[in-house]
Protein backbone atom coordinates (compact mmCIF):
# COMPACT_ATOMS: atom_id res chain seq x y z
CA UNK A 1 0.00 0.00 0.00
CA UNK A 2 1.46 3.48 -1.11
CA UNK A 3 2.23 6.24 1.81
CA UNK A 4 -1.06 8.35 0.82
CA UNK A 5 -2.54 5.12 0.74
CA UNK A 6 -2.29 4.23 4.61
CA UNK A 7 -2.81 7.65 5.42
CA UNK A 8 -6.29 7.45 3.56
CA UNK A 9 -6.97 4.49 5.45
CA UNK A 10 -6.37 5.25 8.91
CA UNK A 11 -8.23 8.67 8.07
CA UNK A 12 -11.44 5.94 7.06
CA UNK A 13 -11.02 4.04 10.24
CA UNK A 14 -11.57 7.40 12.36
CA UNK A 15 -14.02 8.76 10.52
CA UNK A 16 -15.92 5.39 11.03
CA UNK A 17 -15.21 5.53 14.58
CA UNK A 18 -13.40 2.79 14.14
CA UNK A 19 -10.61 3.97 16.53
CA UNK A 20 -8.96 0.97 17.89
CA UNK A 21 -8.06 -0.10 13.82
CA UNK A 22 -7.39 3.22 13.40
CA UNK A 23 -4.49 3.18 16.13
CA UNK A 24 -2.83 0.46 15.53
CA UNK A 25 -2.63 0.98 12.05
CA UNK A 26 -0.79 4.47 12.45
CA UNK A 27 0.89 2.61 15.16
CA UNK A 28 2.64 0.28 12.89
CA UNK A 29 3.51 2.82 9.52
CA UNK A 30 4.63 6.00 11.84
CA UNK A 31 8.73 4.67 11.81
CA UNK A 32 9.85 7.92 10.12
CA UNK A 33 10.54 11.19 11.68
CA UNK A 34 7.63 12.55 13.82
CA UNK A 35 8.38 15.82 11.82
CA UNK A 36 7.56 14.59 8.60
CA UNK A 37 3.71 15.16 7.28
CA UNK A 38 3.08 11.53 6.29
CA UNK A 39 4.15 10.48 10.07
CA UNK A 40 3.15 13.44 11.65
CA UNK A 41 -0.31 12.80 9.83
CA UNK A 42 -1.26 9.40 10.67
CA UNK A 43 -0.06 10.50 15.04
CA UNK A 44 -2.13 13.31 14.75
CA UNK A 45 -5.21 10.93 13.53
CA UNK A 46 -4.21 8.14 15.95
CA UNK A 47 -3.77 10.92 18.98
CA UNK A 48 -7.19 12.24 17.82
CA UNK A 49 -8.88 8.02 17.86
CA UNK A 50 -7.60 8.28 21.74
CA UNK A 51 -9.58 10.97 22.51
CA UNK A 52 -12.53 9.85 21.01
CA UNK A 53 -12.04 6.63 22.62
CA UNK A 54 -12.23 8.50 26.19
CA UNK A 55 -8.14 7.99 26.56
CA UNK A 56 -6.66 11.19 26.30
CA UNK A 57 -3.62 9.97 27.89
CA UNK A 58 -2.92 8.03 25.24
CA UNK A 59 -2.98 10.78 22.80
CA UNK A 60 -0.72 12.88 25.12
CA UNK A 61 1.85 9.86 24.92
CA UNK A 62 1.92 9.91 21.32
CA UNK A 63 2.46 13.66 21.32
CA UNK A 64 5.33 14.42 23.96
CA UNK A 65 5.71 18.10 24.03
CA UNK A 66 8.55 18.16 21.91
CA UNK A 67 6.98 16.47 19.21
CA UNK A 68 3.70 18.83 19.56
CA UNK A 69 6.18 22.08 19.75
CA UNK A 70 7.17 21.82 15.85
CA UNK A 71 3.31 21.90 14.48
CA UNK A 72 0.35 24.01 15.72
CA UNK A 73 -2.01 21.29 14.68
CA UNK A 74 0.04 18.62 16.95
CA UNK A 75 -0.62 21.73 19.59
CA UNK A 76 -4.11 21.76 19.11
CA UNK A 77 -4.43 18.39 19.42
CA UNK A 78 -2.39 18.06 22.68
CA UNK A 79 -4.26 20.57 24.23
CA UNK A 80 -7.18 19.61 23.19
CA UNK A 81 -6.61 15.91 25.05
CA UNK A 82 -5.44 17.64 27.80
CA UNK A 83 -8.65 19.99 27.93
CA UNK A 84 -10.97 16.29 27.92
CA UNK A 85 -7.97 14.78 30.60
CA UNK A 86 -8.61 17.93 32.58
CA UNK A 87 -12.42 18.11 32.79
CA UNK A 88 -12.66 14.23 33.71
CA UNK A 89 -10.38 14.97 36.58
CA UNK A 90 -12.50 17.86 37.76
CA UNK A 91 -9.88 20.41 37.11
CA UNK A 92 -11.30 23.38 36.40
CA UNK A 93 -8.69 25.70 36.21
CA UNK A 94 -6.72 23.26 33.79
CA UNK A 95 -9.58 22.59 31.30
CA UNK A 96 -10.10 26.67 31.42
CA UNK A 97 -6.14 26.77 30.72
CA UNK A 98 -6.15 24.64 28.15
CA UNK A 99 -9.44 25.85 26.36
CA UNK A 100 -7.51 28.90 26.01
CA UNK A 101 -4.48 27.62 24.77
CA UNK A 102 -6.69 26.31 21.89
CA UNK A 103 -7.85 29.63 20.76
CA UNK A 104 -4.99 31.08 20.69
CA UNK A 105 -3.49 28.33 18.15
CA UNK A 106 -6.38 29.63 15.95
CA UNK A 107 -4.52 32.48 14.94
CA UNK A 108 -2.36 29.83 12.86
CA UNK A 109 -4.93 28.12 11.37
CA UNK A 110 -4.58 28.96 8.02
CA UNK A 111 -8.30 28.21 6.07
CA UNK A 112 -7.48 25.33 3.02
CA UNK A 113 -4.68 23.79 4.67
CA UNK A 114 -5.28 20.76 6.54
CA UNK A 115 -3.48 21.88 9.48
CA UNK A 116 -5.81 24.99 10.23
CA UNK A 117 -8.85 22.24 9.74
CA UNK A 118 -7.43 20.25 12.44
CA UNK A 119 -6.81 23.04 14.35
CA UNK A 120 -9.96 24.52 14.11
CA UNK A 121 -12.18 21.04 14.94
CA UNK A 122 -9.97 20.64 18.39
CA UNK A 123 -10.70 23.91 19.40
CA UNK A 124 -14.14 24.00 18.23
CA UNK A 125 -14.99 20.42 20.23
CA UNK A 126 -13.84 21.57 23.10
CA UNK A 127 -15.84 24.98 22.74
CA UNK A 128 -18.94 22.77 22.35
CA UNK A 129 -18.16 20.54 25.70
CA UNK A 130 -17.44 23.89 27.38
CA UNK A 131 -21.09 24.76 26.48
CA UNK A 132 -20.35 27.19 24.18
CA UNK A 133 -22.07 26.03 20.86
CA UNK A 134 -21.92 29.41 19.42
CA UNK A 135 -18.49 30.11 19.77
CA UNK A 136 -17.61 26.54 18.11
CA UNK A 137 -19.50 27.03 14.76
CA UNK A 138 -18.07 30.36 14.27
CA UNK A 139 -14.88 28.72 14.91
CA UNK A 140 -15.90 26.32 12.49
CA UNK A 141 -16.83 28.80 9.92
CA UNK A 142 -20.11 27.33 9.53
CA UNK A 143 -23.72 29.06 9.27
CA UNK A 144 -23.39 30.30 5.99
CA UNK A 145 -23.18 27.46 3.98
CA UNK A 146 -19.49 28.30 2.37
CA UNK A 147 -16.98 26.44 4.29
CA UNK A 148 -15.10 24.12 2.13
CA UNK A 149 -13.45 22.19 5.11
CA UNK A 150 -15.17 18.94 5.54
CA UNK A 151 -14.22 17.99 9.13
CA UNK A 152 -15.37 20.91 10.30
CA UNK A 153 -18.72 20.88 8.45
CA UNK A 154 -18.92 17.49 9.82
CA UNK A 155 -18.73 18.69 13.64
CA UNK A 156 -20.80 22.00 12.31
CA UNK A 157 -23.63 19.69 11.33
CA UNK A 158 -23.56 17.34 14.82
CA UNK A 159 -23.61 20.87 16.78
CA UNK A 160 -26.50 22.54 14.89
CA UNK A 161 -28.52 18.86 15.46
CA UNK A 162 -28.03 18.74 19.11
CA UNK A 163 -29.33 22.27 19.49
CA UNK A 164 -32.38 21.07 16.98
CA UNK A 165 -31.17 22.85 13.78
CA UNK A 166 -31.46 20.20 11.17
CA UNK A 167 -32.94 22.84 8.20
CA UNK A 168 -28.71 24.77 9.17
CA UNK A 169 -27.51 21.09 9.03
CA UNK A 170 -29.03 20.30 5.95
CA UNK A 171 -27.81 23.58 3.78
CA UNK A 172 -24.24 23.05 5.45
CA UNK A 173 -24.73 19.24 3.69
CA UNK A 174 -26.48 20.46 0.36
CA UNK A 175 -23.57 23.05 -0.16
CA UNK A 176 -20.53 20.15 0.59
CA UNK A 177 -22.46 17.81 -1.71
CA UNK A 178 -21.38 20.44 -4.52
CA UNK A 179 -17.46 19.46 -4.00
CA UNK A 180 -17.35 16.24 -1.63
CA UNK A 181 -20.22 13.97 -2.49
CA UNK A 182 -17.33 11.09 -3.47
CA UNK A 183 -16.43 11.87 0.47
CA UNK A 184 -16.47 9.03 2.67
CA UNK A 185 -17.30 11.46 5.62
CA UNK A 186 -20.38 13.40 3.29
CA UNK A 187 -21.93 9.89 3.28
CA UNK A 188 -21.29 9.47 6.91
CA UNK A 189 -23.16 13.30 7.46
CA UNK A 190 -25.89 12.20 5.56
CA UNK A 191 -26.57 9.61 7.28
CA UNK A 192 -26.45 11.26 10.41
CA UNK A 193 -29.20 13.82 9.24
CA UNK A 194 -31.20 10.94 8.17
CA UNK A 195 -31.09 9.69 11.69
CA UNK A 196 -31.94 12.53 13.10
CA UNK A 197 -34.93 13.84 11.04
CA UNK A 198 -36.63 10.23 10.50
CA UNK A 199 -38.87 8.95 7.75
CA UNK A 200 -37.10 8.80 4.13
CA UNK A 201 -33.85 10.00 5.34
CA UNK A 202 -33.52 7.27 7.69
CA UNK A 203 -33.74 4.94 5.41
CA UNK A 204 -30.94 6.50 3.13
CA UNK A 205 -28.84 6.47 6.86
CA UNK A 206 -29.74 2.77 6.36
CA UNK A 207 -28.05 2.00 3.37
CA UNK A 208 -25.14 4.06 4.23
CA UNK A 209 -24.59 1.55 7.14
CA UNK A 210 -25.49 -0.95 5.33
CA UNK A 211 -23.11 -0.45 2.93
CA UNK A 212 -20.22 0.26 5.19
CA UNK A 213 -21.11 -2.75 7.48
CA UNK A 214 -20.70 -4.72 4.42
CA UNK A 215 -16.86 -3.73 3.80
CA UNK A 216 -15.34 -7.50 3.27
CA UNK A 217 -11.74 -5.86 4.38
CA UNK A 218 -13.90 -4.98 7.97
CA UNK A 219 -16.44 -7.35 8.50
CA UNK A 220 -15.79 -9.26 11.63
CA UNK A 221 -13.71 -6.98 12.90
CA UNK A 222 -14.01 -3.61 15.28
CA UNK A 223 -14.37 -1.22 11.94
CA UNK A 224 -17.69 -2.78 11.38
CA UNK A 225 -19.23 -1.88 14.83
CA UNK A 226 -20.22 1.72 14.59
CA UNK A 227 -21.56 1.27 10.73
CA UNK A 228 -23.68 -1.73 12.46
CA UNK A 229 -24.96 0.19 14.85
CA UNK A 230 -25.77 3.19 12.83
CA UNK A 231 -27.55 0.49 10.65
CA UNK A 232 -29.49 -0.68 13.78
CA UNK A 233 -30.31 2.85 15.36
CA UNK A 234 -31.59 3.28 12.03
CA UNK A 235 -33.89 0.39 11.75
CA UNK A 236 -34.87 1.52 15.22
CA UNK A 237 -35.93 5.04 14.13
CA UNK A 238 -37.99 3.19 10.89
CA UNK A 239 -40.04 1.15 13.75
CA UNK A 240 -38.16 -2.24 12.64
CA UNK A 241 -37.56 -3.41 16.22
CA UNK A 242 -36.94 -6.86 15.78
CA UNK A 243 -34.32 -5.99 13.26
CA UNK A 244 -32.21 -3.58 15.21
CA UNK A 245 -32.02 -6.04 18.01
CA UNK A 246 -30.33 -8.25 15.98
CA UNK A 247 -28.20 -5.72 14.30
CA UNK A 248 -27.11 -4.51 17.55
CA UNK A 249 -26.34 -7.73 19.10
CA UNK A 250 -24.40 -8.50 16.36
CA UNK A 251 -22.20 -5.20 16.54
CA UNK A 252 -21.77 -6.72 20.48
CA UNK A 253 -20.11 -9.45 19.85
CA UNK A 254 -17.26 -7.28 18.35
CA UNK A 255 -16.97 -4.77 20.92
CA UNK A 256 -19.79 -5.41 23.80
CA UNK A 257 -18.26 -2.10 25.57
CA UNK A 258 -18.74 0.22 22.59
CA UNK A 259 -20.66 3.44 24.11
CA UNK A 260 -22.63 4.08 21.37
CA UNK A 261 -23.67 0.23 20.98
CA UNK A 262 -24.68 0.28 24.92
CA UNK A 263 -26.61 3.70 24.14
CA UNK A 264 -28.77 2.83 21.87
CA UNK A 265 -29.42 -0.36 23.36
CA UNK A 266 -30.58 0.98 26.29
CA UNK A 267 -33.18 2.93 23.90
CA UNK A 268 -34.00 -0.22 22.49
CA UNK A 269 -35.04 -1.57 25.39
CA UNK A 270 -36.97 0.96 26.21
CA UNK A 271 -39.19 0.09 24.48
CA UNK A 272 -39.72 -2.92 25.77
CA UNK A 273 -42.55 -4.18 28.05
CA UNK A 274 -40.03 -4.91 30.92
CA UNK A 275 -37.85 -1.99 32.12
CA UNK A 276 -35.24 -4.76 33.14
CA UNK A 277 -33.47 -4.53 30.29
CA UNK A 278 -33.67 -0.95 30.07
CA UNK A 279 -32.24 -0.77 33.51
CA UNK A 280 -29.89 -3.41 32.86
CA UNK A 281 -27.73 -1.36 29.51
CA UNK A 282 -28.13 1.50 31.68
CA UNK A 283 -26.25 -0.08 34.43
CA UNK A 284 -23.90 -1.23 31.78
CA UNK A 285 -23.52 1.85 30.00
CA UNK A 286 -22.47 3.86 33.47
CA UNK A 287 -19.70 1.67 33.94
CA UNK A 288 -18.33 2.18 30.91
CA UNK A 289 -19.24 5.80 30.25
CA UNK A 290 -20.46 7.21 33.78
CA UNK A 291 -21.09 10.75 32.19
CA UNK A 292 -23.17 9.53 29.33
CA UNK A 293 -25.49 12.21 28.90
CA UNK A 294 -28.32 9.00 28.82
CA UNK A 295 -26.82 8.39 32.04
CA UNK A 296 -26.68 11.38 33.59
CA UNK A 297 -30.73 12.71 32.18
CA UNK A 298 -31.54 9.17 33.59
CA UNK A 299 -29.90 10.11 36.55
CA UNK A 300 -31.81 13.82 36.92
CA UNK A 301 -35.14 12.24 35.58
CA UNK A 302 -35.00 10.07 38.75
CA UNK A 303 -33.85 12.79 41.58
CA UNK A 304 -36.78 14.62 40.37
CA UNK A 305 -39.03 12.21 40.77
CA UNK A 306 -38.35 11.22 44.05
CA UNK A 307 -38.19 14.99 45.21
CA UNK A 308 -41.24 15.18 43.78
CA UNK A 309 -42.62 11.90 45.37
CA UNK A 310 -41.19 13.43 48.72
CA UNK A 311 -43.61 16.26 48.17
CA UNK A 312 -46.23 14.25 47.79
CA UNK A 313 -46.14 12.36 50.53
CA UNK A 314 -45.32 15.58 52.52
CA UNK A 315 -48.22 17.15 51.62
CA UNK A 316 -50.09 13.62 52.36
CA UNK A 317 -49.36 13.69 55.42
CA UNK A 318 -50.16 17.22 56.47
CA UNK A 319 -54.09 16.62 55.23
């Protein structure tokens, strides 16, 4: 396989959230010099699988300071695991140190070059976990529909859907379709839209997964876990329950502590006559992920109602 080659490859593998593959393949083709783009490419990718994987210490020991001191987009990436490292630890002061460190690498992120797009998405993701979605799509350059970066219309489009923006998200897709509709990741927002806004569009997030699951190079294996549960999430949102089950339990016996898997599980069984199972990939889910937003609403949803049960019986017994 040629240089460009691998590089494409491990850029697939993280863009299917297939980070594990995507590690260990930049972990065996990253011999040469840490300052040379190829190399300095695939650690940046591999750094960036770490942190998506929840191990920002990882990425930190693939990007020593010295290493990280040469590029602004290794910078930006360091920082950027040290920000999540920081904010699971409870350190306030660090995460707001680091955060800011971020922005001001933005003042070498040159728009085009694949450098300032890195740098841009790090500091832009760790805008939106600081609660400041604003600030991360104008990071991003997104909201008019002219950015030409497709990582960071990527993150632009899973921002505007969690604040319930899909008709921004779908002109930010429309206008990348013009120039990137070969792209691996414009399938991969498509789908995600689809999922989001139901009926038709769900089923074309279908046989995006589909497709991917389908991969002969990564059926089997940990690259086709997120595409089968994207296929299964969407057979879930097109009422085909039986299906998704089935989907989903296939995608865990590849990785049975993938976060997303457990997730949508949990959903799953939901919906099921018995809250057993519900409880049960909830239970499962907070050991692997204990600030899972599911687990954390779950968490609220059931303070309130005892408060509220607490009340009641408060004011029961003062009749």
């Amino acid at each position: 396989m040629s240089e460009d080659g691998v590089t494409f490859k491990i850029q697939s593998l993280f863009y299917q959230g297939a980070y594990g593959s995507a590690i260990a393949l930049a972990s065996s083709n990253t011999s040469g010099s840490p300052s040379s783009e190829p190399t300095l490419t695939r650690l940046l990718y591999a750094a960036r699988s770490h942190i998506a994987s929840n191990n920002p210490r990882g990425a930190l020991s693939l990007l020593p300071a010295d290493v990280a001191s040469s590029s602004a987009a290794a910078r930006s990436v360091r920082a950027l695991a040290a920000f999540v490292e920081a904010r699971s630890q409870g350190d306030v002061s660090g995460a707001d140190e680091n955060l800011a460190e971020l922005r001001e690498t933005l003042d070498d992120a040159v728009v085009g070059d694949p450098s300032g797009q890195t740098i841009r998405v790090c500091a832009a993701t760790a805008m939106a976990l600081d609660d400041d979605p604003i600030g991360a799509l104008e990071t991003l350059g997104i909201g008019t529909a002219s950015s030409r970066e497709i990582e960071c219309i990527a993150l632009g489009v899973h921002i505007l859907l969690s604040q319930h923006r899909a008709d921004l998200a779908e002109k930010e897709y429309q206008a990348a379709r013009t120039w990137a509709d070969d792209s691996l990741l414009i399938q991969l927002i498509e789908a995600y839209i689809g999922l989001h806004t139901g009926g038709r569009s769900a089923q074309q997030a279908y046989y995006v997964y589909d497709e991917l699951a389908q991969n002969p190079e990564h059926v089997g294996k940990d690259a086709s876990v997120n595409p089968l549960v994207g296929k299964g999430v969407a057979q879930l949102v097109l009422g085909q329950r039986n299906e998704a089950t089935q989907v989903l339990a296939d995608a865990e016996k590849l990785d049975p502590n993938n976060v997303d898997l457990l997730a949508n599980s949990a959903v799953l069984a939901s919906y099921s006559a018995s809250p057993a199972g519900y409880f049960g990939r909830l239970e499962q889910l907070r050991r692997v992920a204990p600030s899972h937003a599911l687990v954390t609403s779950a968490d609220e949803a059931a303070q309130a109602f005892d408060s509220a049960f607490v009340k009641h019986q408060e004011a029961q017994a003062a009749l």
